[in-house]
C-alpha atoms as a PDB file:
ATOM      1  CA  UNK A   1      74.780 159.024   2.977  1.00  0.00           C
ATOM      2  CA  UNK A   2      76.801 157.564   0.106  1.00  0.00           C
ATOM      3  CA  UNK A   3      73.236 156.753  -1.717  1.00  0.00           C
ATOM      4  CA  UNK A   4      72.453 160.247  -1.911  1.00  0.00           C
ATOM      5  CA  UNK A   5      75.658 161.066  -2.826  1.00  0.00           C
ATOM      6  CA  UNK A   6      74.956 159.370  -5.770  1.00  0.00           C
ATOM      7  CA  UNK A   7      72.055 160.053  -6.646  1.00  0.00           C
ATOM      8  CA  UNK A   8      73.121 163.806  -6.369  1.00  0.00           C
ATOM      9  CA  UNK A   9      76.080 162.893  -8.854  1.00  0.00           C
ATOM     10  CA  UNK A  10      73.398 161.144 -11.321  1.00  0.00           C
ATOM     11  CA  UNK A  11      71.085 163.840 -10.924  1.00  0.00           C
ATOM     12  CA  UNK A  12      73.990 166.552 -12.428  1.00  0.00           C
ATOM     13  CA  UNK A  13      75.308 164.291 -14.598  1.00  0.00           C
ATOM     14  CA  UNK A  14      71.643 163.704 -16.424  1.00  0.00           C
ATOM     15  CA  UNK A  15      71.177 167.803 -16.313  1.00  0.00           C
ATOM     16  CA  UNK A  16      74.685 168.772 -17.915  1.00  0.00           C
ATOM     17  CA  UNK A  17      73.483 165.721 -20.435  1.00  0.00           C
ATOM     18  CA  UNK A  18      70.676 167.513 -21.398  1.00  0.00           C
ATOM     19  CA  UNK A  19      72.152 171.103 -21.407  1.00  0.00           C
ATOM     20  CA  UNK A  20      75.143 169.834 -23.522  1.00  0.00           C
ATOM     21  CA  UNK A  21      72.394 168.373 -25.736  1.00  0.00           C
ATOM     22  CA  UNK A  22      70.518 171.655 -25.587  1.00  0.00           C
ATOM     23  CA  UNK A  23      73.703 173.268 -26.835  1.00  0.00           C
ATOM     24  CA  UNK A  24      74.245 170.991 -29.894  1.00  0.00           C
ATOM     25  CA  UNK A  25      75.836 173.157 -32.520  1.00  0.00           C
ATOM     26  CA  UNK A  26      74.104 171.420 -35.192  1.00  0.00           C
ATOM     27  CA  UNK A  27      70.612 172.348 -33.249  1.00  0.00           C
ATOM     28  CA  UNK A  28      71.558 176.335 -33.113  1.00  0.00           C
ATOM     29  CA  UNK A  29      72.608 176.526 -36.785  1.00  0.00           C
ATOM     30  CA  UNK A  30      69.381 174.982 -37.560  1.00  0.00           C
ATOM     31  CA  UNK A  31      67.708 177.699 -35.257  1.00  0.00           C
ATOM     32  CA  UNK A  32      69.306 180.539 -36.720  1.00  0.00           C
ATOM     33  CA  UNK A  33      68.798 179.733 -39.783  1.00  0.00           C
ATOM     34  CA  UNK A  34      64.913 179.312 -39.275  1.00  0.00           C
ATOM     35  CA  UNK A  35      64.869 182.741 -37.690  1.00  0.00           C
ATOM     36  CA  UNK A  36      67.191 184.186 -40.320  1.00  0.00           C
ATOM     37  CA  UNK A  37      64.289 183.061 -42.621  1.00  0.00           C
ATOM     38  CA  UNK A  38      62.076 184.663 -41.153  1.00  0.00           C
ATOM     39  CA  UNK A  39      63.638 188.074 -40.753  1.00  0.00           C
ATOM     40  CA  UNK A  40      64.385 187.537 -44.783  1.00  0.00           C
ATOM     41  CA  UNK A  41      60.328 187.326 -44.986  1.00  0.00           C
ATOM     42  CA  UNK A  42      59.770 190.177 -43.127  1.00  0.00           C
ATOM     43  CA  UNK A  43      62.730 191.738 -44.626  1.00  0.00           C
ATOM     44  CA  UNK A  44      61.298 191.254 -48.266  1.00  0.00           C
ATOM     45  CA  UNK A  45      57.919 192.500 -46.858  1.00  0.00           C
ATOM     46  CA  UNK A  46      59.212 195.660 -46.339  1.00  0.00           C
ATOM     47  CA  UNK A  47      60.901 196.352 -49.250  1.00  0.00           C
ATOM     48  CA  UNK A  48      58.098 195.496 -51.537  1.00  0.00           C
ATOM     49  CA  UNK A  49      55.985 197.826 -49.287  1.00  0.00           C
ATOM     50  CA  UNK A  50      58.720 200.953 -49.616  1.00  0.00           C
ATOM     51  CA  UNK A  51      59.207 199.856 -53.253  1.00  0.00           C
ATOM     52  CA  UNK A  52      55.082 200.566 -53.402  1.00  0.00           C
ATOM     53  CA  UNK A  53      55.348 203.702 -51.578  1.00  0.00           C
ATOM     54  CA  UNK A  54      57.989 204.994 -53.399  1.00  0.00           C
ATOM     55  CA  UNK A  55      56.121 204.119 -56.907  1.00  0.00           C
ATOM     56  CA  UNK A  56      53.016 206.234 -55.489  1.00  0.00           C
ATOM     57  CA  UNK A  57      55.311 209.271 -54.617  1.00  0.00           C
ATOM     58  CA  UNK A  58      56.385 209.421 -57.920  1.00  0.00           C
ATOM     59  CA  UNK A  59      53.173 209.194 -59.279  1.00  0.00           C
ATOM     60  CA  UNK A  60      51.817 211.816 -57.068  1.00  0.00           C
ATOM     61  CA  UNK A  61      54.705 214.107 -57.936  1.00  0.00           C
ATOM     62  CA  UNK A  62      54.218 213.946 -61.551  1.00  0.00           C
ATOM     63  CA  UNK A  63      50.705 214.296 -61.352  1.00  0.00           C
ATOM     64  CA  UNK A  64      51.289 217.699 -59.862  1.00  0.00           C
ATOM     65  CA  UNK A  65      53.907 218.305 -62.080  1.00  0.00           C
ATOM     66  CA  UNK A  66      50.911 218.024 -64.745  1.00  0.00           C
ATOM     67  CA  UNK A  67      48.826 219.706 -62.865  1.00  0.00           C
ATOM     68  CA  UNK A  68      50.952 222.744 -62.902  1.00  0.00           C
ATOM     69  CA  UNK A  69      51.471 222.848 -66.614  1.00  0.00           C
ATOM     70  CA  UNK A  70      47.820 222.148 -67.513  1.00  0.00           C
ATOM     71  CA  UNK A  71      47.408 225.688 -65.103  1.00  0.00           C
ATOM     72  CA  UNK A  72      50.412 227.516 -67.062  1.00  0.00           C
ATOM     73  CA  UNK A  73      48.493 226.871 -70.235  1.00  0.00           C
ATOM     74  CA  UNK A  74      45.390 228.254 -69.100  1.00  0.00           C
ATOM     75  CA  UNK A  75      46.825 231.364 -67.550  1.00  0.00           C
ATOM     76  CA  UNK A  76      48.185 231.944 -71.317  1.00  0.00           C
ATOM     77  CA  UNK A  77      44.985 231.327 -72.600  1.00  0.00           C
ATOM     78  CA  UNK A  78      43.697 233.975 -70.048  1.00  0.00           C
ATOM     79  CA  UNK A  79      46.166 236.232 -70.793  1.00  0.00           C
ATOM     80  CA  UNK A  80      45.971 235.877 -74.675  1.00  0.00           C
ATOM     81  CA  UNK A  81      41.717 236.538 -74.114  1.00  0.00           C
ATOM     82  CA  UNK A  82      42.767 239.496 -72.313  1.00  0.00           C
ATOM     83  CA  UNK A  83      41.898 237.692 -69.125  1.00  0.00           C
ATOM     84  CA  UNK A  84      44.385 239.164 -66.676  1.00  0.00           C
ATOM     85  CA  UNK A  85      42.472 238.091 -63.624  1.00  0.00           C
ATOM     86  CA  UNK A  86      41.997 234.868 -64.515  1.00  0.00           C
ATOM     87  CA  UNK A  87      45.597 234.366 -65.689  1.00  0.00           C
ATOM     88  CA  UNK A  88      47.034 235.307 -62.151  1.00  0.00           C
ATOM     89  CA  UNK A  89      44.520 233.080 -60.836  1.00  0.00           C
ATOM     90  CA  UNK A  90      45.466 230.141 -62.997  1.00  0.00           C
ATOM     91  CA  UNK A  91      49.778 231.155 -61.987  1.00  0.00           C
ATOM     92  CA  UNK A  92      48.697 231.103 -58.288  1.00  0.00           C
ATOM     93  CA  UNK A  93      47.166 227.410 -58.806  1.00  0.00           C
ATOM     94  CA  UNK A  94      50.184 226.751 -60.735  1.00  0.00           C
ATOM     95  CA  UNK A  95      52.656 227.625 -58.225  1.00  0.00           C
ATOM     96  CA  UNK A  96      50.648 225.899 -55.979  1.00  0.00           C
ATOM     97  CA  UNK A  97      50.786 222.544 -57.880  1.00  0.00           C
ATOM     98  CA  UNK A  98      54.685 223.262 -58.288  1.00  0.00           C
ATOM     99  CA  UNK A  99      55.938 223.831 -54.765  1.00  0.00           C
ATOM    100  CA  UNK A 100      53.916 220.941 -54.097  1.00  0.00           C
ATOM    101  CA  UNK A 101      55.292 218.318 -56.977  1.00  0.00           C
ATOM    102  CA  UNK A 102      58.465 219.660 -55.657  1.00  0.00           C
ATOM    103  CA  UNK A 103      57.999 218.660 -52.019  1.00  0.00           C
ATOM    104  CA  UNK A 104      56.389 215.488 -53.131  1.00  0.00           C
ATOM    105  CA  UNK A 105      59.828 215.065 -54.942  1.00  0.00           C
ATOM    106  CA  UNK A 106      62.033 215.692 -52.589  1.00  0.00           C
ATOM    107  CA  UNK A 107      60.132 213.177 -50.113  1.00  0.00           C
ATOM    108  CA  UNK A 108      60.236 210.790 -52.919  1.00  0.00           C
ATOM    109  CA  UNK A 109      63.988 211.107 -53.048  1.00  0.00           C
ATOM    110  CA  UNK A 110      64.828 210.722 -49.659  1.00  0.00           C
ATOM    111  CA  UNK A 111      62.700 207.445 -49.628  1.00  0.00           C
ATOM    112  CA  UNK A 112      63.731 205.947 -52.792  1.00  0.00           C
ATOM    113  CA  UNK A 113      68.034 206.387 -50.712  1.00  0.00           C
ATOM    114  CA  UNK A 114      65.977 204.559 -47.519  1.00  0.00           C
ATOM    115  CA  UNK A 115      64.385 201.938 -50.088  1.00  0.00           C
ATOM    116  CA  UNK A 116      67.786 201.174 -51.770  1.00  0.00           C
ATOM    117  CA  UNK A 117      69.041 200.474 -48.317  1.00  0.00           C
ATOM    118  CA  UNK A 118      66.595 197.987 -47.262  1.00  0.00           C
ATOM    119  CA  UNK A 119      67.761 196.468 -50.775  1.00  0.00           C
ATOM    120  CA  UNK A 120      70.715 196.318 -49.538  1.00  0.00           C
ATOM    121  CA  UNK A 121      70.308 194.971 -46.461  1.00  0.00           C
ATOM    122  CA  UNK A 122      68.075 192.265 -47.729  1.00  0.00           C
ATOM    123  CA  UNK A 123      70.573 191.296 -50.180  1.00  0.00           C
ATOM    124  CA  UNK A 124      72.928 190.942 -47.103  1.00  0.00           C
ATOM    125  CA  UNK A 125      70.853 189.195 -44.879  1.00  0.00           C
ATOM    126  CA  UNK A 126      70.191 186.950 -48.350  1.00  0.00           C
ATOM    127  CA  UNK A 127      73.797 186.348 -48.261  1.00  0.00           C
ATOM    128  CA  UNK A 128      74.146 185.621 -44.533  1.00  0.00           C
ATOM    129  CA  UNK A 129      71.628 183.046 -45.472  1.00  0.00           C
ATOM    130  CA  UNK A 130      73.682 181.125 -48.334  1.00  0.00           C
ATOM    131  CA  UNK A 131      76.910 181.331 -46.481  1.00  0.00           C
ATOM    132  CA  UNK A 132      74.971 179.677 -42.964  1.00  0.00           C
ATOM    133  CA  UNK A 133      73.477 177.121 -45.578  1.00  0.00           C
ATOM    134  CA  UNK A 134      77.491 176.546 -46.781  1.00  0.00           C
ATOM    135  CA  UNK A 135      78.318 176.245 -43.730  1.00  0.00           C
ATOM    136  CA  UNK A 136      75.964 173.649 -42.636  1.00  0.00           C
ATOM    137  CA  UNK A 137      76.637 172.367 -45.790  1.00  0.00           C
ATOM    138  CA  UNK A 138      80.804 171.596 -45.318  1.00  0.00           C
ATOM    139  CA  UNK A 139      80.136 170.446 -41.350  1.00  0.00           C
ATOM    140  CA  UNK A 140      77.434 168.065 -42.980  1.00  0.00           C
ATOM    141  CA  UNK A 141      79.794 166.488 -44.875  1.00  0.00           C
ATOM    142  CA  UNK A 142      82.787 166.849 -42.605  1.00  0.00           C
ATOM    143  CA  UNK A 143      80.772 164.720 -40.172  1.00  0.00           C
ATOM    144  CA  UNK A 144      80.253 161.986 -43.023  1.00  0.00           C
ATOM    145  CA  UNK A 145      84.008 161.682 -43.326  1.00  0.00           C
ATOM    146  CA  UNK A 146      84.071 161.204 -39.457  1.00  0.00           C
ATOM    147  CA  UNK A 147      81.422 158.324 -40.086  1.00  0.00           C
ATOM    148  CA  UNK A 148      83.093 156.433 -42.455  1.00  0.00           C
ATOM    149  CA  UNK A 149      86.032 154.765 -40.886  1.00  0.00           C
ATOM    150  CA  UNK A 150      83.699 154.547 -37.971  1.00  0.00           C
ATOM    151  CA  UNK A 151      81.366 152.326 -40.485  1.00  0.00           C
ATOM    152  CA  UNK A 152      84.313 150.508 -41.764  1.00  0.00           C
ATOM    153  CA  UNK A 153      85.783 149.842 -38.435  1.00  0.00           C
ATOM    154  CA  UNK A 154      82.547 148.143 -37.208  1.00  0.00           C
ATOM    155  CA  UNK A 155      82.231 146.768 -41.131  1.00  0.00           C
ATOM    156  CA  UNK A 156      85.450 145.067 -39.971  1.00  0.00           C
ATOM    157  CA  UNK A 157      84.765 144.160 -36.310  1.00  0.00           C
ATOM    158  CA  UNK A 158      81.644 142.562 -37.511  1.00  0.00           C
ATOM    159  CA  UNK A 159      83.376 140.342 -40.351  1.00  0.00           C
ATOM    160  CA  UNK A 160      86.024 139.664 -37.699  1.00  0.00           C
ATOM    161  CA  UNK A 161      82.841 139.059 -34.553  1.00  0.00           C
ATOM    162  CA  UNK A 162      81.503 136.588 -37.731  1.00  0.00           C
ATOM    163  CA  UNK A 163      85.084 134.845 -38.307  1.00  0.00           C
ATOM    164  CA  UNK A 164      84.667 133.865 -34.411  1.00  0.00           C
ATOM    165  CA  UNK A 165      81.493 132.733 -34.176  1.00  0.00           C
ATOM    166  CA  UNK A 166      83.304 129.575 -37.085  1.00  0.00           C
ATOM    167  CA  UNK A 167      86.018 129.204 -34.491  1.00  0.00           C
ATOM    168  CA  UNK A 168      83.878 128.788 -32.150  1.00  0.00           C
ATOM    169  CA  UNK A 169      82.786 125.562 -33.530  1.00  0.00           C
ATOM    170  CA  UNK A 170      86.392 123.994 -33.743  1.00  0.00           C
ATOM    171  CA  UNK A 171      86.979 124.283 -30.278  1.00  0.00           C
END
């Protein structure tokens, strides 16, 4: 009975080993800083993509904003030719072209607001970034501090192990 008893305690002990080692700080900050650079990707992705999309809604506004003068002009041209018909014609196209540059504009505003706040959260999660990298950064070189009265403690216990091994030879 006492044999399995420890080889039950053994067994636990070796499993909390590993989980502690699974749970090495050092290890996560690593981790989350890998996936934090990949959200940043993605992140960056997107923005470029609504920065795109809100370029072409601009565009396509002011084309119709063109397109709706160029159709005022020609319904005064109709109108100074004595070409009523033509001229409502050319005002219905032109209204036409307007209510549409003006949708087209209000979409574009309401996705250039969402497009600043993916800036902004990219320049956050940018920031989360640096500070995790500080962070790593300071507990890097906390633990070198740690290390070197360690190194000059064994420095010293080997000088003093070497000092022996001489007396050694007296006795």
């Amino acid at each position: 009975m006492g044999l399995f008893d420890r080889l039950s305690t053994l067994l636990r002990s070796n499993i909390n080993d590993l989980i502690s080692r699974a749970e090495d700080p050092e290890k996560m900050l690593n981790q989350i800083l890998v996936d934090m650079r990949s959200q940043l990707a993605k992140a960056k992705q997107q923005v470029a993509t609504a920065i795109a999309d809100e370029k072409r809604l601009r565009d396509q506004a002011d084309g119709e904003y063109r397109q709706g003068a160029d159709w005022e002009k020609r319904a005064m041209l109709a109108l100074q030719e004595g070409r009523e018909d033509l001229a409502k014609q050319a005002l219905v196209r032109q209204s036409e072209h307007m209510t549409h540059a003006q949708q087209l504009e209000q979409t574009w505003e309401s996705h250039r607001l969402e497009t600043e706040k993916l800036k902004n959260s990219l320049r956050d999660l940018n920031d989360k970034i640096e500070d995790l990298m500080l962070t790593r950064r300071q507990r890097f070189k906390q633990g070198a501090k740690r290390i070197q009265p360690m190194r000059g403690s064994a420095q010293a216990l080997m000088m003093g192990h070497r000092s022996l091994d001489g007396a050694e030879d007296l006795f």
